[in-house]
N, C-alpha and C. Protein backbone atom coordinates (compact mmCIF):
# COMPACT_ATOMS: atom_id res chain seq x y z
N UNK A 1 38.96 30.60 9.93
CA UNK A 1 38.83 31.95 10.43
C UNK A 1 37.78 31.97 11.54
N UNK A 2 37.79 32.66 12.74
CA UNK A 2 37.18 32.98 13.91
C UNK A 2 35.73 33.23 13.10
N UNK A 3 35.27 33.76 12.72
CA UNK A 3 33.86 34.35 11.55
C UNK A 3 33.29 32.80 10.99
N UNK A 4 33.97 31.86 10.69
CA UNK A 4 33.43 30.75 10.01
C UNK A 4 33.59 29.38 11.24
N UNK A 5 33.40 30.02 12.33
CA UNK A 5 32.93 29.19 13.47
C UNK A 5 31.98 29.41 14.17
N UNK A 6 31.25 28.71 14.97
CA UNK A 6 30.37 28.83 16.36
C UNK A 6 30.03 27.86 16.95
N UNK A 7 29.88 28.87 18.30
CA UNK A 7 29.51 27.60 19.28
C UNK A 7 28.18 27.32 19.41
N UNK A 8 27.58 26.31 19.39
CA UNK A 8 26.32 25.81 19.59
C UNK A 8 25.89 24.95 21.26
N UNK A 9 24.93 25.09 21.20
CA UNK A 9 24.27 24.40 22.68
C UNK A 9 24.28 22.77 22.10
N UNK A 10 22.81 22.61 21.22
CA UNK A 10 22.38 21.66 20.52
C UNK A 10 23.37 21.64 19.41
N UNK A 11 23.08 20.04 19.13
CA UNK A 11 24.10 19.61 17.59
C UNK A 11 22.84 18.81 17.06
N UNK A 12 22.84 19.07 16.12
CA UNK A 12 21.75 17.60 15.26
C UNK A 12 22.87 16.42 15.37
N UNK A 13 21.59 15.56 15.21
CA UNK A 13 22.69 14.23 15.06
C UNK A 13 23.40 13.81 13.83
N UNK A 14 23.30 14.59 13.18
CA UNK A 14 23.75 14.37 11.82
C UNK A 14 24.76 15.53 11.42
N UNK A 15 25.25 16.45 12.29
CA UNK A 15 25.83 17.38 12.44
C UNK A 15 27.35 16.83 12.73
N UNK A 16 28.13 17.50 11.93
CA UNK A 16 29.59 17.56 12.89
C UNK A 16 29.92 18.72 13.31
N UNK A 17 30.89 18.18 14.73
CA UNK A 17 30.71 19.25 15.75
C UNK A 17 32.48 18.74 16.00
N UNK A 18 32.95 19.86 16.91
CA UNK A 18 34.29 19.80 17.56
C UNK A 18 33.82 20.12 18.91
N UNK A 19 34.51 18.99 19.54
CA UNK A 19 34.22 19.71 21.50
C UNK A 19 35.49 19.97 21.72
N UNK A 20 35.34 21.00 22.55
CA UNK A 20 36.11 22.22 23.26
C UNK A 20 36.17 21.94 24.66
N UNK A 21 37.09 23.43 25.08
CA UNK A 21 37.07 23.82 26.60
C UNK A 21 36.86 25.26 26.32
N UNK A 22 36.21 25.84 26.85
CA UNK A 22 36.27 27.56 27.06
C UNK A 22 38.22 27.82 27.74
N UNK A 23 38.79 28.76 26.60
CA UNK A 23 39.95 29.36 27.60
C UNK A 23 39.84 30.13 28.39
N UNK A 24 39.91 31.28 27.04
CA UNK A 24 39.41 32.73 27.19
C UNK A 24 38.43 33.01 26.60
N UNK A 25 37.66 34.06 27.23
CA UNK A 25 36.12 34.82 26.14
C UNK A 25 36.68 36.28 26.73
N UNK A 26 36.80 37.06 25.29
CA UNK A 26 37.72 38.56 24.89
C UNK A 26 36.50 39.24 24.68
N UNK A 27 35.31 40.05 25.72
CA UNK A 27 33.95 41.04 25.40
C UNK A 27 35.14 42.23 24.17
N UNK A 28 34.47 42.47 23.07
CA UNK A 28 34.69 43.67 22.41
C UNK A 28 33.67 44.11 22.27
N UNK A 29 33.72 45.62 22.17
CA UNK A 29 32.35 46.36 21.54
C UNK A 29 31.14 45.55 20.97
N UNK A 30 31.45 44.99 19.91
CA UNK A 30 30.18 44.36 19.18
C UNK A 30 30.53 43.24 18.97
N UNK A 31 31.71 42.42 19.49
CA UNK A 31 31.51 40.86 19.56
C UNK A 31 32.59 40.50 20.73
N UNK A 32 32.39 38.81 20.63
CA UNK A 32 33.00 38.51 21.55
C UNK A 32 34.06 37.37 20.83
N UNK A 33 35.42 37.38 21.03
CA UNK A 33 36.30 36.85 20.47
C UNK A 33 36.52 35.58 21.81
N UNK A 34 36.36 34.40 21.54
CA UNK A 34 36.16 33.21 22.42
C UNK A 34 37.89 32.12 21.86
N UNK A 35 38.46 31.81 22.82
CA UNK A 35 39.25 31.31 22.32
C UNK A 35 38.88 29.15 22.98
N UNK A 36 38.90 28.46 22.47
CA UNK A 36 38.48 27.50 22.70
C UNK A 36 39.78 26.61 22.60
N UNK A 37 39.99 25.81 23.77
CA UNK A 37 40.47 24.41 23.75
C UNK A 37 40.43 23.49 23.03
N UNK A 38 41.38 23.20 22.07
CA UNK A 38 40.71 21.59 21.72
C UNK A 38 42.06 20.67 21.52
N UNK A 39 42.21 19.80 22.36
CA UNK A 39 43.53 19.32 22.64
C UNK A 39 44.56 20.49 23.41
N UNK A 40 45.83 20.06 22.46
CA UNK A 40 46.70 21.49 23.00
C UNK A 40 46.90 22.26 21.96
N UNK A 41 46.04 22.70 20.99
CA UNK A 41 45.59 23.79 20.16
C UNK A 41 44.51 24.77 20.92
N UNK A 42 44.58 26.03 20.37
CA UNK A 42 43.27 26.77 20.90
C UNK A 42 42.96 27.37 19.75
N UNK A 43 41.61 27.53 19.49
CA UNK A 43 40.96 27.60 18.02
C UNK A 43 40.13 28.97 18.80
N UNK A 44 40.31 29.91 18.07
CA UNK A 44 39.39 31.42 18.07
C UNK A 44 38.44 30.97 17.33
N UNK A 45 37.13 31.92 18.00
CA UNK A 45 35.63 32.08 17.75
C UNK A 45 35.23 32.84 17.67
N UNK A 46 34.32 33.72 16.57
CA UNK A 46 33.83 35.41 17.06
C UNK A 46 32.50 34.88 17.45
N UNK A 47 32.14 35.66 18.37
CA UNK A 47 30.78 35.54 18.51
C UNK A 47 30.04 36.59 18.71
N UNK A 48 28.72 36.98 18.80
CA UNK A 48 27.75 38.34 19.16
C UNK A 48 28.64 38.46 20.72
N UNK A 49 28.43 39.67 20.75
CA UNK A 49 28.71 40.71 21.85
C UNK A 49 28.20 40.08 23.23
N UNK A 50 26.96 39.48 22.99
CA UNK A 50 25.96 39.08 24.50
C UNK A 50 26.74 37.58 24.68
N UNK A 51 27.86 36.71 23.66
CA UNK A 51 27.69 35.27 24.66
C UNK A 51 28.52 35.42 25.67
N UNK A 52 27.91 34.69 26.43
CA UNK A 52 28.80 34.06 27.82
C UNK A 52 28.51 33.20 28.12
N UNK A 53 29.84 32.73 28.83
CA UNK A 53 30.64 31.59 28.70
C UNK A 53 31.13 31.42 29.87
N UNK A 54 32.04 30.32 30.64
CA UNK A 54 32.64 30.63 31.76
C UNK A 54 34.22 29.57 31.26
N UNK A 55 35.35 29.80 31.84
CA UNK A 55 36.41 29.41 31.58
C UNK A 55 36.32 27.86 32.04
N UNK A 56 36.81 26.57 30.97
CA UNK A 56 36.77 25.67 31.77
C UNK A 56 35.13 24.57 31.36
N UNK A 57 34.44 25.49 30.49
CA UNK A 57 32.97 24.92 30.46
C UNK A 57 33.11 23.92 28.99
N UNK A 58 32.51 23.73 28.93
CA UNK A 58 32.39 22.17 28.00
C UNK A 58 31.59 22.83 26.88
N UNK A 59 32.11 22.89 25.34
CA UNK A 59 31.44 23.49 24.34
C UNK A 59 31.68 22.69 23.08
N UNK A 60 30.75 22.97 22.21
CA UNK A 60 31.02 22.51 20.43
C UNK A 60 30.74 23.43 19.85
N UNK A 61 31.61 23.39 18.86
CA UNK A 61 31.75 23.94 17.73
C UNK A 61 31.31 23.40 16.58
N UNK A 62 30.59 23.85 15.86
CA UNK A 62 30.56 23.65 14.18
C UNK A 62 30.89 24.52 13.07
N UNK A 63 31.35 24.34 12.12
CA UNK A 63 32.24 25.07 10.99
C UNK A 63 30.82 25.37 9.89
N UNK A 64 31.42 26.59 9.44
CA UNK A 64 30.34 26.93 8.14
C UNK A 64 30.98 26.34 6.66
N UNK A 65 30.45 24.94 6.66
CA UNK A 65 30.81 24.29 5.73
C UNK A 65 31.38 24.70 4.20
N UNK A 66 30.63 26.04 4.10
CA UNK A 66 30.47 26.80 2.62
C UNK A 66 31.87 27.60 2.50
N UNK A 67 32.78 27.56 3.61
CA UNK A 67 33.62 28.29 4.54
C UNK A 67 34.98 27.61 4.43
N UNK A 68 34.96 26.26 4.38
CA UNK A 68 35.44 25.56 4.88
C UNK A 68 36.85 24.82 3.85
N UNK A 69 38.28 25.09 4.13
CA UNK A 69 39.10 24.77 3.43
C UNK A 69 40.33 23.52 3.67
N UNK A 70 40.22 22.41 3.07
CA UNK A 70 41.34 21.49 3.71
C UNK A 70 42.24 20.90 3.36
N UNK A 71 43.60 20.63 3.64
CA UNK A 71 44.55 20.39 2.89
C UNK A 71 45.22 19.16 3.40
N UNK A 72 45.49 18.31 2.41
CA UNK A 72 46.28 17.01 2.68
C UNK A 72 47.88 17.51 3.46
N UNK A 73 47.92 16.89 5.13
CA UNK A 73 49.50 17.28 5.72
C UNK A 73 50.40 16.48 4.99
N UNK A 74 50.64 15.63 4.34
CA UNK A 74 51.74 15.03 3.75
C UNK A 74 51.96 16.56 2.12
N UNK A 75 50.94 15.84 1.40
CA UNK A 75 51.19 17.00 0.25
C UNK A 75 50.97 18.60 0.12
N UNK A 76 50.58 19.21 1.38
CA UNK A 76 49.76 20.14 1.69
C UNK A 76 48.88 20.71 0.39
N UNK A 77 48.02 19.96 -0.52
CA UNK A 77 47.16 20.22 -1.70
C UNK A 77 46.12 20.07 -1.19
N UNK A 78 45.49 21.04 -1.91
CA UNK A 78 44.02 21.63 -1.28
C UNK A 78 42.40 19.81 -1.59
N UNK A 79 42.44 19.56 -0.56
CA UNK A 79 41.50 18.51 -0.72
C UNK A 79 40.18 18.60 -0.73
N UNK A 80 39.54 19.78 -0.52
CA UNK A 80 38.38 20.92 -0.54
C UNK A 80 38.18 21.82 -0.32
């Protein structure tokens, strides 16, 4: 879900991260809905209202682990 992502500047090194492309960044009222590149998928982001971004810019992502759900593609059974 867009809510159990963000983009970060810094990564620890012990961090996992997904790098991106900026597509689109969608200003709403009180957030900003960021749609990100990664391959030829595009993965939505909510973010506060103030980020900016520019189309095309080089970003990572990290997931809120506590958040976070995954499923085997052969058996599709939940693997965490």
């Amino acid at each position: 879900r867009p809510e159990n992502l963000s983009i970060v500047e810094k990564v620890e090194e012990t961090a996992n991260y997904v790098p991106g492309e900026i597509y689109v960044v969608e200003p709403l009222d009180t957030e900003t809905v960021v749609d990100v590149k990664v391959g030829e998928n595009l993965v939505k982001v909510r973010e506060k209202s103030a980020f900016m971004a520019r189309m095309g810019e080089s970003v990572r992502m990290v997931f809120n682990e506590n958040n976070m759900h995954l499923f085997d593609k052969k058996t599709e059974k939940a693997i965490l």
